[in-house]
N, C-alpha and C. Protein backbone atom coordinates (compact mmCIF):
# COMPACT_ATOMS: atom_id res chain seq x y z
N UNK A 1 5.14 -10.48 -10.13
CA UNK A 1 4.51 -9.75 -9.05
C UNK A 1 2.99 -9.88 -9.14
N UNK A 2 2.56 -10.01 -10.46
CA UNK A 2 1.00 -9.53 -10.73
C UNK A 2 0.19 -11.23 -9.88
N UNK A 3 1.20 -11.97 -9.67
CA UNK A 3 0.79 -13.41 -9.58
C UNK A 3 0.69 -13.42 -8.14
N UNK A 4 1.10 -12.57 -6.98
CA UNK A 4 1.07 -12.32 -5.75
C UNK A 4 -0.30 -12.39 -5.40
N UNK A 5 -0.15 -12.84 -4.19
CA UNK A 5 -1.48 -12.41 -3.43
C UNK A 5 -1.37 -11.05 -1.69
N UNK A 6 -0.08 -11.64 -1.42
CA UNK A 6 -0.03 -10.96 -0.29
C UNK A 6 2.11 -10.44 -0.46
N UNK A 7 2.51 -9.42 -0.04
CA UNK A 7 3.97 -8.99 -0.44
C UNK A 7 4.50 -8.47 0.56
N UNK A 8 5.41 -8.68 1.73
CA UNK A 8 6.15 -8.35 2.38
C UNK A 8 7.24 -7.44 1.54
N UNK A 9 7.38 -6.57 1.70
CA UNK A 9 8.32 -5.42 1.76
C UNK A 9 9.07 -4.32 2.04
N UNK A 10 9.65 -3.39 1.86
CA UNK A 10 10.43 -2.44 2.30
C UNK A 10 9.68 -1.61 1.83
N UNK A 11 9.57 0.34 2.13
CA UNK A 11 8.52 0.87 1.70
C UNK A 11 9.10 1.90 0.52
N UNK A 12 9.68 1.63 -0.45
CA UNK A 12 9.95 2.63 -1.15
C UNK A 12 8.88 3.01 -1.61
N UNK A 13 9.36 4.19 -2.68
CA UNK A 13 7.94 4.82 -3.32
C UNK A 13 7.45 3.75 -4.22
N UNK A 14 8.00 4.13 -5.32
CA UNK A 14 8.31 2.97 -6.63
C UNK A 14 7.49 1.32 -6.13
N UNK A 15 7.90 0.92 -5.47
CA UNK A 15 7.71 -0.45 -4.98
C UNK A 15 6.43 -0.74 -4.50
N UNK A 16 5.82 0.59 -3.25
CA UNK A 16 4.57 0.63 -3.54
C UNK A 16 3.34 0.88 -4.24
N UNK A 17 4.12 1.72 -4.81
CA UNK A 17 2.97 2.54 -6.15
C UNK A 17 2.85 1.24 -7.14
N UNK A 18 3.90 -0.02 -7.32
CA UNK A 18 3.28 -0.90 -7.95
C UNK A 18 2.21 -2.22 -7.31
N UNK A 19 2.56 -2.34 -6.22
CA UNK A 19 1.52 -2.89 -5.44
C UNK A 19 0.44 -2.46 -5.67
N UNK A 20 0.26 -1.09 -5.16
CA UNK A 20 -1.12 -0.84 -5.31
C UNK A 20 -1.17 -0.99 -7.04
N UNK A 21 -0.78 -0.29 -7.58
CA UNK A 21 -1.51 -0.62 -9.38
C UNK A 21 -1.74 -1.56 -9.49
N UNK A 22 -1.19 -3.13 -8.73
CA UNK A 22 -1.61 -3.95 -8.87
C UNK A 22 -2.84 -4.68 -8.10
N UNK A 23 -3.18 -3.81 -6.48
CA UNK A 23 -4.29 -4.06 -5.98
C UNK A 23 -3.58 -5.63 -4.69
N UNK A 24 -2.19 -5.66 -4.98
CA UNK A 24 -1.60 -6.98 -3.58
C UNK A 24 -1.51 -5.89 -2.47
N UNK A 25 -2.24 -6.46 -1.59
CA UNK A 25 -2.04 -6.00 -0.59
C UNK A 25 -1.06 -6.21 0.36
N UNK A 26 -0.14 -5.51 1.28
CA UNK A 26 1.24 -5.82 1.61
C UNK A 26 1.84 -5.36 3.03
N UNK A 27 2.90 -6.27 3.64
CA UNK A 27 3.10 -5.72 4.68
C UNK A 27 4.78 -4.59 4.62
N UNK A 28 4.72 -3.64 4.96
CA UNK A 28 5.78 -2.73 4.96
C UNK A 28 6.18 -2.66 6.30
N UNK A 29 7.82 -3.12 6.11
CA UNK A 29 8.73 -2.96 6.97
C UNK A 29 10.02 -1.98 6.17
N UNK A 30 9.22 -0.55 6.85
CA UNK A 30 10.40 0.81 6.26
C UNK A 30 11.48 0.33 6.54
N UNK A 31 12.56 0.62 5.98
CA UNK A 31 13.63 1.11 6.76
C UNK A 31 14.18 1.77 7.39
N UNK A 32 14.61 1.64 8.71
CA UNK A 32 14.34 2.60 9.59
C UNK A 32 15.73 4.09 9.33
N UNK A 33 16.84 3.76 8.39
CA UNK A 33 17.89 4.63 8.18
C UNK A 33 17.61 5.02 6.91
N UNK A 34 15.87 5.09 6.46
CA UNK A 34 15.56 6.41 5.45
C UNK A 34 15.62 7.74 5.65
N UNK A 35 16.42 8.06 4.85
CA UNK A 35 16.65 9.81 4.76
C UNK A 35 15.06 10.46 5.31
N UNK A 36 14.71 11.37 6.43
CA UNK A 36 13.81 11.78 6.87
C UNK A 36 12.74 10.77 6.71
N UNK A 37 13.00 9.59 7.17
CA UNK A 37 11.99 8.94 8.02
C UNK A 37 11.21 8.26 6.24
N UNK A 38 11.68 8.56 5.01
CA UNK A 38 10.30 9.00 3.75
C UNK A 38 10.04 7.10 3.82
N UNK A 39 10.67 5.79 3.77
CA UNK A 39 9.84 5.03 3.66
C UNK A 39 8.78 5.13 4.42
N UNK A 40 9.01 5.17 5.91
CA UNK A 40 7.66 5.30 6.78
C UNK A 40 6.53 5.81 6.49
N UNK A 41 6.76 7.11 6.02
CA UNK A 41 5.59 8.02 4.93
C UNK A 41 4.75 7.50 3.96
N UNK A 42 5.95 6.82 3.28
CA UNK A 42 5.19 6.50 2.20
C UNK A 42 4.34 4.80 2.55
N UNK A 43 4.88 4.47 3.73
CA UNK A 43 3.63 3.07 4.35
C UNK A 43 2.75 3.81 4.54
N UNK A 44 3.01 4.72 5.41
CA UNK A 44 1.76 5.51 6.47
C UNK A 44 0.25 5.67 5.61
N UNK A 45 0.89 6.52 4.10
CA UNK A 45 -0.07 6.76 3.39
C UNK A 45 -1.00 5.69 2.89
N UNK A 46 -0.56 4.42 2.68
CA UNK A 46 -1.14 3.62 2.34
C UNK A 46 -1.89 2.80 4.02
N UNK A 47 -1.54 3.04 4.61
CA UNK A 47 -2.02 2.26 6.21
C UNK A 47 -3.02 3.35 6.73
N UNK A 48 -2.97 4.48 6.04
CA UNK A 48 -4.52 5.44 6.56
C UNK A 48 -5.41 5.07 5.91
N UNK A 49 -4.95 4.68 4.72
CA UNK A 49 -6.26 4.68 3.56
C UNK A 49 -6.70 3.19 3.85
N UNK A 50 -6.05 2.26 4.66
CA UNK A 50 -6.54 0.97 5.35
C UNK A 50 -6.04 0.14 3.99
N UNK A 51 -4.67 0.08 3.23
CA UNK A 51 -4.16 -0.64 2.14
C UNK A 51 -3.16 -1.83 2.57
N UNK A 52 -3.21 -1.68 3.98
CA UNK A 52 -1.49 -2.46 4.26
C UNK A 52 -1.62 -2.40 5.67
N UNK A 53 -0.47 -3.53 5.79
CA UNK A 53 -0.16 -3.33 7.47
C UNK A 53 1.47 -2.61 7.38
N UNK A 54 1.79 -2.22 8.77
CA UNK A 54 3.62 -1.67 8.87
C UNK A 54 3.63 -2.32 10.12
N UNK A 55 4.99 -2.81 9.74
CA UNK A 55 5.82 -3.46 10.41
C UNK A 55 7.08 -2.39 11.06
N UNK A 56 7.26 -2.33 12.39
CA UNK A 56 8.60 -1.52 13.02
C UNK A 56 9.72 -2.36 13.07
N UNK A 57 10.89 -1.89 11.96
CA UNK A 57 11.77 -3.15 12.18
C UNK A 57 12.37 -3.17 13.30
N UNK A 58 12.45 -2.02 13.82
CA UNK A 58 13.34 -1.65 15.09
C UNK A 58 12.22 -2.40 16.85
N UNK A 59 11.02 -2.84 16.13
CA UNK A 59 10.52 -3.31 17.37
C UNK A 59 9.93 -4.66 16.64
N UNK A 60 10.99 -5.06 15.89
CA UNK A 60 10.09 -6.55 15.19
C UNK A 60 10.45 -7.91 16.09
N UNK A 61 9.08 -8.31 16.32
CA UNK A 61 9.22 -9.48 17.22
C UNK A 61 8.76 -10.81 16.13
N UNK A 62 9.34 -12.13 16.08
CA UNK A 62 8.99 -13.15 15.52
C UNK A 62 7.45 -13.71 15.87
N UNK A 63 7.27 -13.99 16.70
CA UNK A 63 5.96 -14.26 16.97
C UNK A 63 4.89 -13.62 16.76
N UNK A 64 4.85 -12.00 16.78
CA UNK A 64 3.92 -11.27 16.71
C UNK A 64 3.86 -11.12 15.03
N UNK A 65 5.11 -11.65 14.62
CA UNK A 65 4.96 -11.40 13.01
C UNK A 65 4.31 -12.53 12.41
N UNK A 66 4.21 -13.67 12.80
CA UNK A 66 3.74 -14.83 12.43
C UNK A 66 2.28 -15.20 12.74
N UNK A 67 1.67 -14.63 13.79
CA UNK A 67 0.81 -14.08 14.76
C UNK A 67 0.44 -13.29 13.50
N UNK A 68 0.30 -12.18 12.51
CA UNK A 68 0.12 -11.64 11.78
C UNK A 68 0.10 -12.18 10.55
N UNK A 69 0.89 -12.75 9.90
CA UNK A 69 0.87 -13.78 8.75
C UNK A 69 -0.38 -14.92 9.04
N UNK A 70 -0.54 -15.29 9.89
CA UNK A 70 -1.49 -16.36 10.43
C UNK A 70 -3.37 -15.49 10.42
N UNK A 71 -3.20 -14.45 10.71
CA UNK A 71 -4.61 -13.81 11.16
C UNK A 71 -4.89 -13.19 9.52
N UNK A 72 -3.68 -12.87 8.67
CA UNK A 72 -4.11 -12.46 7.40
C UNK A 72 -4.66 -13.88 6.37
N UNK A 73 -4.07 -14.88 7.18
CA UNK A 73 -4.77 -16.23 6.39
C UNK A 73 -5.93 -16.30 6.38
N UNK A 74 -6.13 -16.22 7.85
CA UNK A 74 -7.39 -16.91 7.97
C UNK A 74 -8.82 -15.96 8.13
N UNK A 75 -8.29 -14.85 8.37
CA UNK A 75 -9.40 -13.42 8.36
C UNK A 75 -9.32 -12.62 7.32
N UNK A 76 -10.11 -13.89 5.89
CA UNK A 76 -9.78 -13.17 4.95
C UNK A 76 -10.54 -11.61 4.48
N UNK A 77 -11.52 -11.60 5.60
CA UNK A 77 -12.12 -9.96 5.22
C UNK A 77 -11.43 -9.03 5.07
N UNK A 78 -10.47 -8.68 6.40
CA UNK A 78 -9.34 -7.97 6.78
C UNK A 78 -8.72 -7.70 5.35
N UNK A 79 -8.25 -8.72 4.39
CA UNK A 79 -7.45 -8.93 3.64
C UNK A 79 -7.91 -8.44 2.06
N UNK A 80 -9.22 -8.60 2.26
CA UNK A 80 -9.88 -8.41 1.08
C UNK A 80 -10.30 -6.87 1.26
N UNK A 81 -10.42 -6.77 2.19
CA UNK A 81 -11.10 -5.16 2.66
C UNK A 81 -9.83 -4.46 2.04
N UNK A 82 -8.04 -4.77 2.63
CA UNK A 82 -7.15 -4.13 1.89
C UNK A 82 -6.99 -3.97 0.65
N UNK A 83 -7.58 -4.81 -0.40
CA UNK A 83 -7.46 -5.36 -1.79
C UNK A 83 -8.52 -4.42 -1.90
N UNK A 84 -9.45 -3.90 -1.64
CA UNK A 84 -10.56 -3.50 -2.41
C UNK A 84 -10.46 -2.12 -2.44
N UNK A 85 -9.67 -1.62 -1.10
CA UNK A 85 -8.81 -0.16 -0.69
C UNK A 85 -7.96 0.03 -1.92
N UNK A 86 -7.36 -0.62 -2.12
CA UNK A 86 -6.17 -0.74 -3.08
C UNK A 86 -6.68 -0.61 -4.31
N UNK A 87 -7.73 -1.30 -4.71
CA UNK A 87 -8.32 -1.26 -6.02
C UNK A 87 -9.59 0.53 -6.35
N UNK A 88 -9.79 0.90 -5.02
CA UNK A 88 -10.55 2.28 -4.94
C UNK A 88 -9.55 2.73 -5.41
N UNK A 89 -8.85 3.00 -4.15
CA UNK A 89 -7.81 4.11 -4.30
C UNK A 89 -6.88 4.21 -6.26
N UNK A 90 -6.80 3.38 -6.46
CA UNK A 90 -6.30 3.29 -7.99
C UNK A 90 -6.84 3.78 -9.01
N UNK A 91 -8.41 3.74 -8.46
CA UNK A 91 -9.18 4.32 -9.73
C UNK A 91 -9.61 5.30 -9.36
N UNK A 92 -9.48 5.76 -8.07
CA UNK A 92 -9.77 6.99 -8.06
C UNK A 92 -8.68 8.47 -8.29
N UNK A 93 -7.64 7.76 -8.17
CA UNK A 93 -6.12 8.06 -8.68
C UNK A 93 -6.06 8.83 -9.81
N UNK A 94 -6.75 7.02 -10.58
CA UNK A 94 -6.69 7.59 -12.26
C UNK A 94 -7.67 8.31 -12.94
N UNK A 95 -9.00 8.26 -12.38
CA UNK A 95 -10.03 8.88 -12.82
C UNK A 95 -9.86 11.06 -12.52
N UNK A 96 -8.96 10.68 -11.51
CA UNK A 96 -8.77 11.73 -11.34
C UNK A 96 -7.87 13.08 -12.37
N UNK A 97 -7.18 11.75 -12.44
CA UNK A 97 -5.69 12.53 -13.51
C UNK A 97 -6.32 12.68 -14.66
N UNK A 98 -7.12 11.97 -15.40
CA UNK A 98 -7.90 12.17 -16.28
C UNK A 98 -8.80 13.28 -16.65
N UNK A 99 -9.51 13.53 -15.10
CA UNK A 99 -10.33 13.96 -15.30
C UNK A 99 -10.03 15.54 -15.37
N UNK A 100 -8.91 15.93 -14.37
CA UNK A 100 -7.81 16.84 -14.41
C UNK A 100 -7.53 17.33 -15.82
N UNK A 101 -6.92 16.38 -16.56
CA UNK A 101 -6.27 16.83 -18.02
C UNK A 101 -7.88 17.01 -18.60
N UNK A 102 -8.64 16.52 -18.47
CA UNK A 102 -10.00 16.88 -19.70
C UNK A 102 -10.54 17.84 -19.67
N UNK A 103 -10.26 18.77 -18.00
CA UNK A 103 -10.67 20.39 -17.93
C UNK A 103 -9.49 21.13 -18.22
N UNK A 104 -8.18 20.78 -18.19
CA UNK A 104 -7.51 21.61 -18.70
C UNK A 104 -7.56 21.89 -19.98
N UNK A 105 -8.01 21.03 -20.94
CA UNK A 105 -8.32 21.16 -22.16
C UNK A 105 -9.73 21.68 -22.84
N UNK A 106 -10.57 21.62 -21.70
CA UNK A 106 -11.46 22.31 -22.19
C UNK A 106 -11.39 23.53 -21.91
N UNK A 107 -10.63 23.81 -20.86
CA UNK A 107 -10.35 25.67 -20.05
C UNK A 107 -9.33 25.92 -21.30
N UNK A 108 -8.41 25.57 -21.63
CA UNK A 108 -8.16 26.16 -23.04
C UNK A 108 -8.78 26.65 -24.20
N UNK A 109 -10.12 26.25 -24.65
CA UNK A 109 -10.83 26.61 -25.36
C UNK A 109 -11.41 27.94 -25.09
C-alpha cells in the first residue's frame, strides 16, 4: 500500500484511516447498502477536509470516471494539495493525542 500513489476504494473506517496514515490520496466509492449510510461518512469526513474525491456508486458513470482519473493525472496540484491535506491532518491528529495525554499527566500531579 505504502508504494501507492493514488487508491480507489470502498470507504470503510479501517481502510481509510490507513490511507491517510499513509498520506495516498484516494477515490471513495461507499457502499451504498452501509448500515446508516457510515461508509459515506466516513468519505465525507475526509472530502471536507479536501483529502479525497467520492464517487456515487448508485450514479457512477464510465466516462465521468475516467474524465476524473485523467484530470488527477494531469492536474497534479489538485492531487498534491490532497496529499498535503492528508499529511496535515495526520499530524495534527497525532500531535494532538499526544499532546492530550501530556496534560493529563501533568493535571495529575
Amino acid at each position: 500500500m505504502r508504494q501507492s500513489d493514488l487508491c480507489i476504494t470502498r470507504a470503510g473506517a479501517s481502510s481509510l484511516a490507513e490511507l491517510s496514515l499513509y498520506h495516498i490520496p484516494f477515490i471513495a466509492i461507499p457502499l451504498p447498502t452501509s448500515k446508516d449510510n457510515h461508509q459515506y461518512e466516513n468519505a465525507k469526513y475526509y472530502q471536507d477536509k479536501d483529502c479525497c474525491w467520492i464517487i456515487d456508486q448508485n450514479d457512477f458513470d464510465k466516462q465521468k470516471f475516467e474524465e476524473l482519473l485523467i484530470k488527477i493525472s494531469i492536474k497534479k496540484d489538485e492531487y498534491l494539495t490532497k496529499k498535503n491535506n492528508l499529511k496535515e491532518l495526520n499530524y495534527q491528529n497525532t500531535w494532538k493525542n499526544v499532546n492530550q495525554k501530556l496534560l493529563e499527566i501533568f493535571n495529575e500531579y
